[in-house]
Each structure stands twice: as C-alpha cells, then as structure tokens.
C-alpha atoms as a PDB file:
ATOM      1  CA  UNK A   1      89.658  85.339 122.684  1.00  0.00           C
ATOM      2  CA  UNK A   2      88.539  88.179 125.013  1.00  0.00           C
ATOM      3  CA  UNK A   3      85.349  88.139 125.175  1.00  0.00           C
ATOM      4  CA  UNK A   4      83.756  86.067 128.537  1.00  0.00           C
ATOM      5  CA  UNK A   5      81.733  83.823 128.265  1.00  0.00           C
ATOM      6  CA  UNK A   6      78.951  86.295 129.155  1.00  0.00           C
ATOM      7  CA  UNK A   7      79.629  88.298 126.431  1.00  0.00           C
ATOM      8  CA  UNK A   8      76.834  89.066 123.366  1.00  0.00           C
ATOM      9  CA  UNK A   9      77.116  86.400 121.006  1.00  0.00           C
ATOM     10  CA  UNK A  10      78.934  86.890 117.786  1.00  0.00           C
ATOM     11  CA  UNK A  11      77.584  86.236 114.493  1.00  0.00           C
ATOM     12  CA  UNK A  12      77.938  82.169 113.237  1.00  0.00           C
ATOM     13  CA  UNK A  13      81.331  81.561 112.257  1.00  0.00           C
ATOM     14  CA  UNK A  14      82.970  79.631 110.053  1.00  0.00           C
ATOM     15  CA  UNK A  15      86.497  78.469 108.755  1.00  0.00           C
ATOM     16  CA  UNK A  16      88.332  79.615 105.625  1.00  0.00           C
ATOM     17  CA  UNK A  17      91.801  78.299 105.408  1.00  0.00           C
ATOM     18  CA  UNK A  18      91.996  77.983 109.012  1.00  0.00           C
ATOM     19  CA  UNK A  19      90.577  81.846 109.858  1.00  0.00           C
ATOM     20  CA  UNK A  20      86.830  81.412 111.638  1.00  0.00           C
ATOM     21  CA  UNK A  21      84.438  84.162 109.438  1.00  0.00           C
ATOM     22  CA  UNK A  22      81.333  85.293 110.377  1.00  0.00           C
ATOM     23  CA  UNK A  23      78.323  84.445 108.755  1.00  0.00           C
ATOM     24  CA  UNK A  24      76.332  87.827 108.747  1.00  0.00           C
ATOM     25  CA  UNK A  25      76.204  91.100 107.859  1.00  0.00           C
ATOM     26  CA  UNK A  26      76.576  94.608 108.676  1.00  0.00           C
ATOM     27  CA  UNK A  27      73.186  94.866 110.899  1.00  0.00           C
ATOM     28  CA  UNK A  28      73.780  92.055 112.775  1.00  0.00           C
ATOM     29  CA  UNK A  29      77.566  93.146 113.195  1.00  0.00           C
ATOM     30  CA  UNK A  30      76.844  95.982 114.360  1.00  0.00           C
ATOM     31  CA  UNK A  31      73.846  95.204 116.894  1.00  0.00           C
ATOM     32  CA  UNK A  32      76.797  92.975 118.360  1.00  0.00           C
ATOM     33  CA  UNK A  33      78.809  95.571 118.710  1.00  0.00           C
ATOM     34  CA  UNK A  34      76.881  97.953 120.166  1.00  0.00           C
ATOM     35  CA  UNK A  35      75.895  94.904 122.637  1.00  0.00           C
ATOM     36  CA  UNK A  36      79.215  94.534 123.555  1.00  0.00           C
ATOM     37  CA  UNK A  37      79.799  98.673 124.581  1.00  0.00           C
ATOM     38  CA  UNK A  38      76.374  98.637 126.514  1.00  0.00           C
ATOM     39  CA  UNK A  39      77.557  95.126 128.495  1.00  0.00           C
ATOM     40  CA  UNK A  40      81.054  96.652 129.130  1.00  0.00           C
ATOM     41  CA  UNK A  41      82.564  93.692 127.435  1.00  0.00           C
ATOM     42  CA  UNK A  42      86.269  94.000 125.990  1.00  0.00           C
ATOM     43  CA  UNK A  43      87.214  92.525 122.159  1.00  0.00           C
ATOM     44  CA  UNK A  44      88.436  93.365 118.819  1.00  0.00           C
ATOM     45  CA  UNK A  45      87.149  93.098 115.478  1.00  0.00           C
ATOM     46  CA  UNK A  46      89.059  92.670 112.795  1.00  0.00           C
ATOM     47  CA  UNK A  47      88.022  93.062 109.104  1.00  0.00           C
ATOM     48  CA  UNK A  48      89.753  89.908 107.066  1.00  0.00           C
ATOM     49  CA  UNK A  49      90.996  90.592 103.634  1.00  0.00           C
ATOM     50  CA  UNK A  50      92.935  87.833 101.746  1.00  0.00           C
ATOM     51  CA  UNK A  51      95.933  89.283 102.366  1.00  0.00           C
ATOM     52  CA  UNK A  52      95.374  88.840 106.057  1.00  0.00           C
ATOM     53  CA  UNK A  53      93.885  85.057 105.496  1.00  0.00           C
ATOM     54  CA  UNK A  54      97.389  84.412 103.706  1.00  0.00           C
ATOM     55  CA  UNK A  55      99.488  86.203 106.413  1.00  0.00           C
ATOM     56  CA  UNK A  56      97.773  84.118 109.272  1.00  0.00           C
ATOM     57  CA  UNK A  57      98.710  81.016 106.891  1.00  0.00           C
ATOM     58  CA  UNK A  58     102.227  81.907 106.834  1.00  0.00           C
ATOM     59  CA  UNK A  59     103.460  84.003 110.095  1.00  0.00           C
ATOM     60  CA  UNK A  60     102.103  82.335 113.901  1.00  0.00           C
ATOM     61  CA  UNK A  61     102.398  85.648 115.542  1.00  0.00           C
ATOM     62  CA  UNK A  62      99.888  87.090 112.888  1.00  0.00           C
ATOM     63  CA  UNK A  63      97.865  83.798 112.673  1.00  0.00           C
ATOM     64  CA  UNK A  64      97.237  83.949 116.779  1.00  0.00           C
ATOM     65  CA  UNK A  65      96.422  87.942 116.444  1.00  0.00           C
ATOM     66  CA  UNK A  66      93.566  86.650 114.028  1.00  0.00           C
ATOM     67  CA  UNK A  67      92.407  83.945 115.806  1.00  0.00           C
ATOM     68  CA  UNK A  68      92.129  85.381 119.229  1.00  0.00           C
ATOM     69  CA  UNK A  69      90.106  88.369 117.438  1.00  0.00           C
ATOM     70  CA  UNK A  70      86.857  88.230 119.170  1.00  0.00           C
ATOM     71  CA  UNK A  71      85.082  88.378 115.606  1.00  0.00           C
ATOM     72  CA  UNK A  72      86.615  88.360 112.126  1.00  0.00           C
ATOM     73  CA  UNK A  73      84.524  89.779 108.969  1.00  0.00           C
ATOM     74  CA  UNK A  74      85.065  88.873 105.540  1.00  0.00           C
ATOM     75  CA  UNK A  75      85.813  92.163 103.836  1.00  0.00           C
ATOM     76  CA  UNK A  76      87.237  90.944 100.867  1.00  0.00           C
ATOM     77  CA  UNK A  77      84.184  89.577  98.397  1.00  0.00           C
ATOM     78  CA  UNK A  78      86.507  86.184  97.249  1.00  0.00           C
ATOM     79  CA  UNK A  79      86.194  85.274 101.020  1.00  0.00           C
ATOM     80  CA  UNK A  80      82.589  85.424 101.107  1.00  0.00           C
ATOM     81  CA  UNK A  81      82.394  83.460  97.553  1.00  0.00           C
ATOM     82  CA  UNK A  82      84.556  80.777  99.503  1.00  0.00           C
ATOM     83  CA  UNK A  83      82.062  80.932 102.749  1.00  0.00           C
ATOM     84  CA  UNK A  84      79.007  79.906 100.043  1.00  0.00           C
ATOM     85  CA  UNK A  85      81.112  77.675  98.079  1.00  0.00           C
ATOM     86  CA  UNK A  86      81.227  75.694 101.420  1.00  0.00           C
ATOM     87  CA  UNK A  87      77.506  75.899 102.242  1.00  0.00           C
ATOM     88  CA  UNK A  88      77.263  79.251 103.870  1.00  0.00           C
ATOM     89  CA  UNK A  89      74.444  80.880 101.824  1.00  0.00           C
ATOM     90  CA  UNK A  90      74.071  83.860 104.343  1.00  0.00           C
ATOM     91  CA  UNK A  91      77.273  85.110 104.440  1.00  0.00           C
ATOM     92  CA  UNK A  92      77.930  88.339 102.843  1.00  0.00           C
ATOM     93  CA  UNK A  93      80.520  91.006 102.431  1.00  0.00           C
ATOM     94  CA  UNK A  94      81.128  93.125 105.707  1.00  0.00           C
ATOM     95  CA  UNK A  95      83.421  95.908 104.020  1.00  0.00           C
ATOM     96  CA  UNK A  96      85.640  97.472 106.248  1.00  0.00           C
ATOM     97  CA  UNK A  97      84.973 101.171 105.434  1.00  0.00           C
ATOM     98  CA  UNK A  98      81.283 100.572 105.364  1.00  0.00           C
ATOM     99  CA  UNK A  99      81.009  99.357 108.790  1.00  0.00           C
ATOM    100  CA  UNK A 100      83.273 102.244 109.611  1.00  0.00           C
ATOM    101  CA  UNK A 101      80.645 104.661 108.359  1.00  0.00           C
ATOM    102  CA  UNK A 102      77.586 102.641 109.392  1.00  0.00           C
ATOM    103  CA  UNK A 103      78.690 102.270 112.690  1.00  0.00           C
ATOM    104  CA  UNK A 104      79.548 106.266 112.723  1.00  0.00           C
ATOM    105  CA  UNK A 105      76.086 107.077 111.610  1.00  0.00           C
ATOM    106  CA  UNK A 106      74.501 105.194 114.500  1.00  0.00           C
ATOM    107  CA  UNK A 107      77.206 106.590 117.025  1.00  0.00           C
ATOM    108  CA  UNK A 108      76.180 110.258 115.838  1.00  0.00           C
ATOM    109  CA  UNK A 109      72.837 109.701 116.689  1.00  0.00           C
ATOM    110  CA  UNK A 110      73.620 107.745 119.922  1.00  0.00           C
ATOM    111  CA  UNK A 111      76.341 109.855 121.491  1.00  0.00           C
ATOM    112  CA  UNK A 112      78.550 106.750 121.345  1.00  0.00           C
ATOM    113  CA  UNK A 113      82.409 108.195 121.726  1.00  0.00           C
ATOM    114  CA  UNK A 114      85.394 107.134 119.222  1.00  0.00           C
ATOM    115  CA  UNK A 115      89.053 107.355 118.630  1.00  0.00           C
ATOM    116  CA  UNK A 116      90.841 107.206 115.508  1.00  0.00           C
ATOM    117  CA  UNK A 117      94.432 105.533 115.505  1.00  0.00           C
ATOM    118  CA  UNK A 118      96.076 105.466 112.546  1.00  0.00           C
ATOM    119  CA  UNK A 119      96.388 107.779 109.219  1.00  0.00           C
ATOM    120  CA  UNK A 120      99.236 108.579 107.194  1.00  0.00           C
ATOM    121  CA  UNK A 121     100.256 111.301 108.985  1.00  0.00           C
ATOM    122  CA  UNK A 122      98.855 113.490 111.651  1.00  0.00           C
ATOM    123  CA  UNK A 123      98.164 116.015 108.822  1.00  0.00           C
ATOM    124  CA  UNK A 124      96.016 113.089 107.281  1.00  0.00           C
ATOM    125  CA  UNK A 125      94.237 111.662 110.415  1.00  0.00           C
ATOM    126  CA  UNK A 126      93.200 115.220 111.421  1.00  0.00           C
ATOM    127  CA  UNK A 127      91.541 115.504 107.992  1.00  0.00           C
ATOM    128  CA  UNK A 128      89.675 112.383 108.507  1.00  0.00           C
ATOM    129  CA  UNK A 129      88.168 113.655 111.537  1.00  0.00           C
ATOM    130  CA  UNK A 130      86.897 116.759 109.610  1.00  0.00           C
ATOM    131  CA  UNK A 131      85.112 114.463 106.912  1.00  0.00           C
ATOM    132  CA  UNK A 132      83.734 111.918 109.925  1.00  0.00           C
ATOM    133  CA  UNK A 133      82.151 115.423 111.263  1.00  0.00           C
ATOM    134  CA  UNK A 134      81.328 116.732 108.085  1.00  0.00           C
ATOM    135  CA  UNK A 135      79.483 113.656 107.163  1.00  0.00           C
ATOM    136  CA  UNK A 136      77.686 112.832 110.576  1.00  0.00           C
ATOM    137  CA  UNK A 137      77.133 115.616 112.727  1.00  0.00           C
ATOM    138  CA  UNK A 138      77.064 115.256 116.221  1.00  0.00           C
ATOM    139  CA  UNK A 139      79.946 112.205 116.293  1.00  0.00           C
ATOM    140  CA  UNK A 140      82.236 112.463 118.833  1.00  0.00           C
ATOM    141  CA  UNK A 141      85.643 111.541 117.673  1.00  0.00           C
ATOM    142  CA  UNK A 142      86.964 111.583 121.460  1.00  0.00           C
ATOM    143  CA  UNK A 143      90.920 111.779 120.451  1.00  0.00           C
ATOM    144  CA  UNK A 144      93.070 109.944 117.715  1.00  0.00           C
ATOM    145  CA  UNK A 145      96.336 109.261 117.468  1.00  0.00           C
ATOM    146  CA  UNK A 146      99.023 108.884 113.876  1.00  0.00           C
ATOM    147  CA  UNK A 147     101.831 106.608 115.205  1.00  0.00           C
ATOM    148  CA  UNK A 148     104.963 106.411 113.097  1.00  0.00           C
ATOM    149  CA  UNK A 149     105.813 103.932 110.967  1.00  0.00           C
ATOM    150  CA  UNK A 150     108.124 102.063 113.613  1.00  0.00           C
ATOM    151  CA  UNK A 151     107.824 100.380 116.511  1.00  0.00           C
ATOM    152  CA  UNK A 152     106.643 102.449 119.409  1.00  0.00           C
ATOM    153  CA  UNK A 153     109.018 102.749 122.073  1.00  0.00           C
ATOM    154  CA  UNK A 154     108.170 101.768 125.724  1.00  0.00           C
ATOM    155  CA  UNK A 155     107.143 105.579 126.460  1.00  0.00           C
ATOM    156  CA  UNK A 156     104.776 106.047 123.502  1.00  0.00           C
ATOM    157  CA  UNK A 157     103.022 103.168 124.187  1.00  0.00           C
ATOM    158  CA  UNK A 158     102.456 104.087 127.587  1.00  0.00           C
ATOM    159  CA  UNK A 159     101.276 107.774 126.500  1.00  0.00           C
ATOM    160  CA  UNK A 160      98.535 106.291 123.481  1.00  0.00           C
ATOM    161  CA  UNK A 161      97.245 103.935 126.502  1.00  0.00           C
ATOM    162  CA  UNK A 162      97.168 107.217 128.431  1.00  0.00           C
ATOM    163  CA  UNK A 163      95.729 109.273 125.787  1.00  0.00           C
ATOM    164  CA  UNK A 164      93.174 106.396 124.441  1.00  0.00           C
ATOM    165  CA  UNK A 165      91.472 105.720 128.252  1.00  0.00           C
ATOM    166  CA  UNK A 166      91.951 108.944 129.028  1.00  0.00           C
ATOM    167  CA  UNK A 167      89.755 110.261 126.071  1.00  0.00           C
ATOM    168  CA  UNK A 168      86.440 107.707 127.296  1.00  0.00           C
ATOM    169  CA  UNK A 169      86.212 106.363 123.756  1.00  0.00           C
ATOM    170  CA  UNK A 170      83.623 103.349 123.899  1.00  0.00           C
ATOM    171  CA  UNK A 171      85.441 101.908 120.238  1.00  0.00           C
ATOM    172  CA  UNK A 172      88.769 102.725 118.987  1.00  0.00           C
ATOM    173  CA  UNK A 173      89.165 102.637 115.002  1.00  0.00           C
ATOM    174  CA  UNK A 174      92.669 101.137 114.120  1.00  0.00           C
ATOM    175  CA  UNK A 175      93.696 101.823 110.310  1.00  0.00           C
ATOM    176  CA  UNK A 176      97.459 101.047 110.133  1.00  0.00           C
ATOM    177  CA  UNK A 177      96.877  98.744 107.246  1.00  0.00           C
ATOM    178  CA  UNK A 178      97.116  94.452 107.760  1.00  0.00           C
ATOM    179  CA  UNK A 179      98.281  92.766 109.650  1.00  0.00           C
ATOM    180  CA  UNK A 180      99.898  95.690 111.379  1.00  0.00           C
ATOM    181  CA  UNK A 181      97.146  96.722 113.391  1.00  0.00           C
ATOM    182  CA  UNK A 182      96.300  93.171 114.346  1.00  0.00           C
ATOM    183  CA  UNK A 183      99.240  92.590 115.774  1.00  0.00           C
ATOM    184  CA  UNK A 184      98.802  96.032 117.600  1.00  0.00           C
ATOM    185  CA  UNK A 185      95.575  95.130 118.834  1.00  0.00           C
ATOM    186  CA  UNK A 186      96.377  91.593 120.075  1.00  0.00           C
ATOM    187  CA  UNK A 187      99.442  93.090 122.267  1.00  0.00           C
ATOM    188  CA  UNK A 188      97.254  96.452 123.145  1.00  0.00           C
ATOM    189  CA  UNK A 189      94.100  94.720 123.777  1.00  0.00           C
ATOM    190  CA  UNK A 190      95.023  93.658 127.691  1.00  0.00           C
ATOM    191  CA  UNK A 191      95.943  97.059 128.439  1.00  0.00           C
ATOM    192  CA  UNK A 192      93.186  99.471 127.233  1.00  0.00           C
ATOM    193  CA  UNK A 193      89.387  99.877 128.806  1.00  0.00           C
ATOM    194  CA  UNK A 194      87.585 100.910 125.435  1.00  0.00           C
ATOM    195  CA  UNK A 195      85.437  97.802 125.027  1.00  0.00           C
ATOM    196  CA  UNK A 196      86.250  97.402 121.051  1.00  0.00           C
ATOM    197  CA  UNK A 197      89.090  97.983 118.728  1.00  0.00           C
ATOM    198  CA  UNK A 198      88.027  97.595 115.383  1.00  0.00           C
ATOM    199  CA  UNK A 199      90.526  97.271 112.522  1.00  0.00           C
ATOM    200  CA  UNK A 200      89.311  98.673 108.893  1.00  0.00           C
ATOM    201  CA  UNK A 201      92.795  99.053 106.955  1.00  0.00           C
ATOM    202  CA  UNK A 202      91.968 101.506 104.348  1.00  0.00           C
ATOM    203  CA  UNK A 203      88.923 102.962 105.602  1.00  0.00           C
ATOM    204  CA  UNK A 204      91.106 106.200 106.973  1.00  0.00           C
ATOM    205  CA  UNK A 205      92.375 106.437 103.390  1.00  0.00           C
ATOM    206  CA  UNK A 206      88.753 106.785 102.031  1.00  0.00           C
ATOM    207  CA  UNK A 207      87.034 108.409 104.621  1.00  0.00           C
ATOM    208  CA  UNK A 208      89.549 111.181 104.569  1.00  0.00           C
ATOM    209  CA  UNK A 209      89.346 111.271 100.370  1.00  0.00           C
ATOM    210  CA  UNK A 210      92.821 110.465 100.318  1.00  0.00           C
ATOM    211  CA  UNK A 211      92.430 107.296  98.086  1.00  0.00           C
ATOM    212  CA  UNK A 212      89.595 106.886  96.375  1.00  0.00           C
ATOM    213  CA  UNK A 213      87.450 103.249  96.510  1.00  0.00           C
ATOM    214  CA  UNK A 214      87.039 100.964  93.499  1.00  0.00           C
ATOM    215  CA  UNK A 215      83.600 101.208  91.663  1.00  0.00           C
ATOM    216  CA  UNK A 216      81.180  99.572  93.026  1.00  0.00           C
ATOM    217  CA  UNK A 217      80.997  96.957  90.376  1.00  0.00           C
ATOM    218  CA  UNK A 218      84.409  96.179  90.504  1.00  0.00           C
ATOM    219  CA  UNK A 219      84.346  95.204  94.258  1.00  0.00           C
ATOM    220  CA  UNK A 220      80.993  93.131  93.855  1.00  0.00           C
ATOM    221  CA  UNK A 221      82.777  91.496  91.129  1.00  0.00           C
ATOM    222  CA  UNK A 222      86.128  90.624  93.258  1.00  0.00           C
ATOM    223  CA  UNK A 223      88.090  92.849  91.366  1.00  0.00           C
ATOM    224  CA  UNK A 224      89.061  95.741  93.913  1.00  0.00           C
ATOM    225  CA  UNK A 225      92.403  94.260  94.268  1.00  0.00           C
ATOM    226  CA  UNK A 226      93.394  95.328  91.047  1.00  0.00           C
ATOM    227  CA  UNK A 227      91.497  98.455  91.441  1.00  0.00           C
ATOM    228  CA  UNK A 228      94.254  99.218  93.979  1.00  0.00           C
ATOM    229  CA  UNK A 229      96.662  97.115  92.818  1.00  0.00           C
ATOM    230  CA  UNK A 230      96.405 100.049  89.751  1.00  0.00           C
ATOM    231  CA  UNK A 231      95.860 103.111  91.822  1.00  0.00           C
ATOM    232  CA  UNK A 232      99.589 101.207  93.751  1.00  0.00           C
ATOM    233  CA  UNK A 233     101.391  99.226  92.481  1.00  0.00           C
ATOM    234  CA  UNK A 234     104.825  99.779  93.415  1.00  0.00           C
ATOM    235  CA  UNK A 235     103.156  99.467  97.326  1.00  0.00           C
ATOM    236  CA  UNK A 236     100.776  96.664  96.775  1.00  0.00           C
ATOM    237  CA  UNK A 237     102.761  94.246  93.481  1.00  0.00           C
ATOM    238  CA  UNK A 238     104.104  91.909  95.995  1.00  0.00           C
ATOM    239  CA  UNK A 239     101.058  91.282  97.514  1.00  0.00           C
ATOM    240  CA  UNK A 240      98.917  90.615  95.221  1.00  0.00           C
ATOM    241  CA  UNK A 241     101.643  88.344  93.334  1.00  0.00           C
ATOM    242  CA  UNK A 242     102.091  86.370  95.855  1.00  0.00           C
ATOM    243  CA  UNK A 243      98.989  86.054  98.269  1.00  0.00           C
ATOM    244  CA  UNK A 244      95.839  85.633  95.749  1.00  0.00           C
ATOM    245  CA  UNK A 245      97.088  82.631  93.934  1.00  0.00           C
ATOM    246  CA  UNK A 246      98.475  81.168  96.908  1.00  0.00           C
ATOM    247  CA  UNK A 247      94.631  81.532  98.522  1.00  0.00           C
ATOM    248  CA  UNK A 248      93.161  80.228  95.197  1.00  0.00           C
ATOM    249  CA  UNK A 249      95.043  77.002  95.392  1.00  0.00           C
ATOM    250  CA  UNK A 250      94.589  76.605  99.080  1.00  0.00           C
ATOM    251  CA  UNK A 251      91.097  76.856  98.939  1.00  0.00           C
ATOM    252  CA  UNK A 252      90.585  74.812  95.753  1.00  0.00           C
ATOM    253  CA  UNK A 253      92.194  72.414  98.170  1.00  0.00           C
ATOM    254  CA  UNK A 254      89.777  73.104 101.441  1.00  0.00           C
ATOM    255  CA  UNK A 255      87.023  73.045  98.640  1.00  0.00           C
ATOM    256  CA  UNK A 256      88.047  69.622  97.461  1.00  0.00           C
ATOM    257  CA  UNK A 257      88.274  68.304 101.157  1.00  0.00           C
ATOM    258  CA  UNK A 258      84.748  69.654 101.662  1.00  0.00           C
ATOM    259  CA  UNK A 259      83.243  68.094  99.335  1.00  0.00           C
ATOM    260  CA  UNK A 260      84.956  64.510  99.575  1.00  0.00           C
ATOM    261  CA  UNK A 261      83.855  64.672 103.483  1.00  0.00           C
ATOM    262  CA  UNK A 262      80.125  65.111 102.098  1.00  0.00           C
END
C-alpha cells in the first residue's frame, strides 16, 4: 500500500474472497479522504464491484492492483450482504457514483481541486464537467483527460503526468471502467503528486446522463446488475455469466469456512 504509516486511518477492513473491504460508510469515507489531502498523504481508492472481486480471484496483476489500493469500498450491495453474513453488521454500501457526488458537494464548498480521467470520449468527459458544474457550483474541475481505448504510449503517459500535476488537482477521478483503471492507478500511482486517485467505473456515465442508474430499489435489492446487464448486454453478457455465480459459490464456500472456524 501507499499510504505511511502516518497516514489517517482507513475505515475497519475486512476480507471477502481474499479482497480487504471497508467496514463504513460514505461519511466516514470521506472524512478519510479529505484527511488524507489536508496531511499530503498519497493513495488510491478503489470502489469494488463483484466483477472486480472475481478479476482479483483470477488475474495476479489485477489481484495486486486491488490489494495495494490504500482502501477498497464495497460498491456492489451482494458484497456488503457477504461483509454481514460474516459478522460485519456496520458495513454498508459505498456506491461509487455517490461518493463521486458527495465528495463533489463538499469540494464545491471547500475549494478542494479535481481532475476527471476517463469518459467515453472527449466529447463525453467535457459534458460531464458541465453537469459536475451545473450541479455544484463553485467545483473546480482543475483539468481531465479521455484516453483512448489502448495502451498509452510512452509519450502520452508522460504528457497526462504532465497535464495531471500540472493542473494542482488534490483528487483525480478515474472512470475507465474495472479493472482498467486499477491497473492504471497501481502503475500511475508512483508517479503523480495528487494525494488520491479514486476509481468510480460508471460514475462518468451517470454523472454526464449518458447511462442512466438502476432504480433505487433495484440496487438496494442487488439487482443493478441486471439493470445494466438490460440497458447492455451485448457489452456486459460475459460478465455477468461468468463472474456472479462464480462469487456465489466462492463465498458460499468462505461462508461455510466461517462458520465451521466459530
């Protein structure tokens, strides 16, 4: 992990198929955060959906991306059903778009500097940074960047670290979907000042009214996925197929050893 070991505290943590979760929610989250820009420490945050439990599972350059994440947040509601299964009465849902906007509303108010990295297209992150205004006036959205869809080359790497501490952004929003942007803020993470990336997936998607978000009962029920999975399907079929019954069984089985070890 990055963070020293004078850093502000995370949140209480705990394991869910091998991926440490925090036990919290979004105030406490987000007091840590904003404890972590006033202490000039350096970490990212990464909001964990079941498809990134299951890719950690399965690929090691993913799995140590998650687990040297300074904190992970369970934004998908089956993950914070497993965290209570196991004990953890406190845990709740940290939703990646929410603590997108919650954390914008306080950075409005606070002055607090931001970059967006990530979008669809330029086109698309541009709009994005209209709504953010729109909806909280006075944020500063200090610069943001749409990469391709490739691999950067040596060059544009080198310009977005340019461009990104060049800007004075305190946190740096990464929405290039999972576990893409962990793996970009594992590698980037040495090389930039702004004390926090933060990776939110879809939250550019929704912010910028681009997709729009499952109903609210259908995500406090656990059934976003298919919410999307509708909206999607030729983009998000395979992972869905393959990764939620996968995480049922391996939990059923982390469950099972839980509860023998009692």
């Amino acid at each position: 992990m990055y963070a020293s070991t004078s850093s502000p505290q995370p949140p209480e943590r705990a394991e869910i198929l091998g991926v440490p979760l925090a036990v919290s929610d979004y105030g406490q989250v987000i007091d840590w955060m904003e404890a972590m820009i006033a202490a000039g420490e350096r970490g990212y945050l990464t909001a964990a959906a079941v498809n990134l439990v299951m890719c950690a599972h399965d690929e090691p350059a993913t799995r140590r991306a998650v687990l040297d994440a300074t904190l992970a947040v369970p934004d998908g509601q089956p993950l914070v059903w497993a965290l209570r299964l196991l004990g953890h009465r406190r845990a709740t849902r940290v939703y990646g778009p929410d603590l997108m906007a919650l954390f914008c509303e306080r950075a409005a108010r606070s002055g607090t500097p931001i970059y967006l990295y990530g979008g669809r297209t330029q086109k698309a992150l541009d709009l994005l940074a209209e709504r953010l205004r729109e909806r909280f006036p006075g944020l500063r959205i200090a610069g943001g960047y749409s990469p391709p869809f490739r691999e950067l080359s040596a060059l544009e790497r080198e310009q977005v670290i340019i461009d990104i501490d060049g800007s004075g952004a305190k946190i740096v929003w990464v929405g290039t979907g999972q576990p893409k942007q962990e793996l970009w803020m594992w590698r980037m993470r040495p090389h930039l000042q702004a004390p926090l990336l933060v990776g939110v997936g879809a939250a550019f998607d929704f912010h910028a009214g681009l997709v729009p978000q499952a109903p609210g009962w259908m995500q406090r029920n656990g059934l976003e996925w298919s919410y999307r999975l509708w909206r999607e399907p030729r983009r998000l079929w395979r992972r869905y197929a393959r990764g939620n019954p996968r995480f049922v069984v391996g939990f059923a089985r982390q469950y099972a050893r839980a509860r023998r070890s009692r």
